[in-house]
C-alpha atoms as a PDB file:
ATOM      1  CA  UNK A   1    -100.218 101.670-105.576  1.00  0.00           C
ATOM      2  CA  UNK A   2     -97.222 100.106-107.108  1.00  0.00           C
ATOM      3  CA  UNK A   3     -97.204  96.703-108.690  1.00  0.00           C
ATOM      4  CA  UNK A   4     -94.020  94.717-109.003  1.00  0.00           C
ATOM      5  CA  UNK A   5     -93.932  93.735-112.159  1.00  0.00           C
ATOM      6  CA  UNK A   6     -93.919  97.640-113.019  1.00  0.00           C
ATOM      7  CA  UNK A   7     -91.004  97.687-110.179  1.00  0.00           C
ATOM      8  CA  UNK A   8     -89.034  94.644-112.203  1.00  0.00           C
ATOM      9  CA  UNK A   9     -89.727  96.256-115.791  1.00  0.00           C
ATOM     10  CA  UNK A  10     -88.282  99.685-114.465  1.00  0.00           C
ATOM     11  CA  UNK A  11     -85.579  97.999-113.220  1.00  0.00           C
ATOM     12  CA  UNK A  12     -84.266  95.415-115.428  1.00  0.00           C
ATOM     13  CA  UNK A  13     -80.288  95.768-113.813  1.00  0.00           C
ATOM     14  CA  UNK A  14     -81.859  93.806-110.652  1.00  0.00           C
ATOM     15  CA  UNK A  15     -79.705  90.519-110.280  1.00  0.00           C
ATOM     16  CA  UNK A  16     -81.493  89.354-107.115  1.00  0.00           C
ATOM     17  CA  UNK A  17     -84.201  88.832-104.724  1.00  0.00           C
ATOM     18  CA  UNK A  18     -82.153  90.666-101.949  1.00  0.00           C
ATOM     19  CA  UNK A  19     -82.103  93.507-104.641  1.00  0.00           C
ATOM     20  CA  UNK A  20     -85.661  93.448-105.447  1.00  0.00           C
ATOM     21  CA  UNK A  21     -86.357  94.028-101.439  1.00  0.00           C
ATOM     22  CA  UNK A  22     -83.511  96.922-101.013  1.00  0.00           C
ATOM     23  CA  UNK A  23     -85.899  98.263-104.050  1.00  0.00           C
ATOM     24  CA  UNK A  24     -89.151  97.361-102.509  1.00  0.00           C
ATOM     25  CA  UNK A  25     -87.847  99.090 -98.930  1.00  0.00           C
ATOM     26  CA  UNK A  26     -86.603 102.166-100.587  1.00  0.00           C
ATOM     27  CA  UNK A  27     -90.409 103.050-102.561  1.00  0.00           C
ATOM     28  CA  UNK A  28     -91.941 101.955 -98.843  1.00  0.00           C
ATOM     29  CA  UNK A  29     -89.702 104.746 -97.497  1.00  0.00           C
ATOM     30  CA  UNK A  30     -90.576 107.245-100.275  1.00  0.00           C
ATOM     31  CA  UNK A  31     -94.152 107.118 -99.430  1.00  0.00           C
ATOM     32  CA  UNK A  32     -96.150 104.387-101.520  1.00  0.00           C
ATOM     33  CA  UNK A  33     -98.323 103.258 -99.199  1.00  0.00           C
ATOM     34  CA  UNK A  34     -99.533  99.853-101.378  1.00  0.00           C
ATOM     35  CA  UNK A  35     -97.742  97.302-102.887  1.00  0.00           C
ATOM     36  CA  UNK A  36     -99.424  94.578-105.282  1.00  0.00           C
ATOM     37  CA  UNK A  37     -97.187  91.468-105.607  1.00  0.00           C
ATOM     38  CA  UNK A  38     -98.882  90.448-109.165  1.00  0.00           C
ATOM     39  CA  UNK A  39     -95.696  88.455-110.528  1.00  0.00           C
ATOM     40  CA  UNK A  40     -92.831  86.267-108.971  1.00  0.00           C
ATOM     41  CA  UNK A  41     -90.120  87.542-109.099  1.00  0.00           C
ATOM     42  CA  UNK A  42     -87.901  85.828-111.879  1.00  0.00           C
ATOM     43  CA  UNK A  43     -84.293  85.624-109.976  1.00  0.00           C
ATOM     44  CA  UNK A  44     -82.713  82.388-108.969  1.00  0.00           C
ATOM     45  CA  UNK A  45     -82.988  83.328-105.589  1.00  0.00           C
ATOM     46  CA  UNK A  46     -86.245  84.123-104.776  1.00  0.00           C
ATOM     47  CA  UNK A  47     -87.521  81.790-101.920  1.00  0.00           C
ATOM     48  CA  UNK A  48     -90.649  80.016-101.995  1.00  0.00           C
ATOM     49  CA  UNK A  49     -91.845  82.481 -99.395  1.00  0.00           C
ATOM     50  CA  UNK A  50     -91.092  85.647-101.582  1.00  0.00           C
ATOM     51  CA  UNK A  51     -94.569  87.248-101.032  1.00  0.00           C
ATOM     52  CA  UNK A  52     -94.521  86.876 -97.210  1.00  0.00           C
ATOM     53  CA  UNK A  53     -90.876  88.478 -97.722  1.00  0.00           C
ATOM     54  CA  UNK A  54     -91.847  91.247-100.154  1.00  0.00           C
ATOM     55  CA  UNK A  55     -94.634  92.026 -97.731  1.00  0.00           C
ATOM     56  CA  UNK A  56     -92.576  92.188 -94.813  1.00  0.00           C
ATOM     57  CA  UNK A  57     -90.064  94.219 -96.433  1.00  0.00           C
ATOM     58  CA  UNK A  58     -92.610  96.875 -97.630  1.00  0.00           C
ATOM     59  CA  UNK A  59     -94.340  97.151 -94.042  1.00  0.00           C
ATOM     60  CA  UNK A  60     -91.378  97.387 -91.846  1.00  0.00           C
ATOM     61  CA  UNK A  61     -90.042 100.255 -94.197  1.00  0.00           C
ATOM     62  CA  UNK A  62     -93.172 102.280 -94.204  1.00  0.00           C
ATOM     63  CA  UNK A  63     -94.085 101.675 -90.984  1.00  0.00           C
END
């Protein structure tokens, strides 16, 4: 399982949401198959939806 405030504290460079789910895609495709969304995310951008978003992202690149 991999939590996302581990994925934000490994890496701190992340300027943005849309960053955050290229990062959240690319674990999905290297075979994590759970993600736990235990912090929001702390970018300007992030939506009020960003769990429904970070969900979606993980899914559709695992799936």
């Amino acid at each position: 399982m991999i939590w996302l405030s581990e994925m934000l504290m490994q890496n701190q460079d992340l300027e943005s949401f849309e960053q955050l789910l290229e990062l959240v895609r690319e674990r999905a495709r290297e075979g994590e198959r759970f993600l736990s969304s235990d912090v929001r995310p702390p970018f300007p951008d992030t939506p009020m939806d960003w769990e429904e978003r970070i969900e979606a992202a993980f899914t559709s690149a695992s799936g």
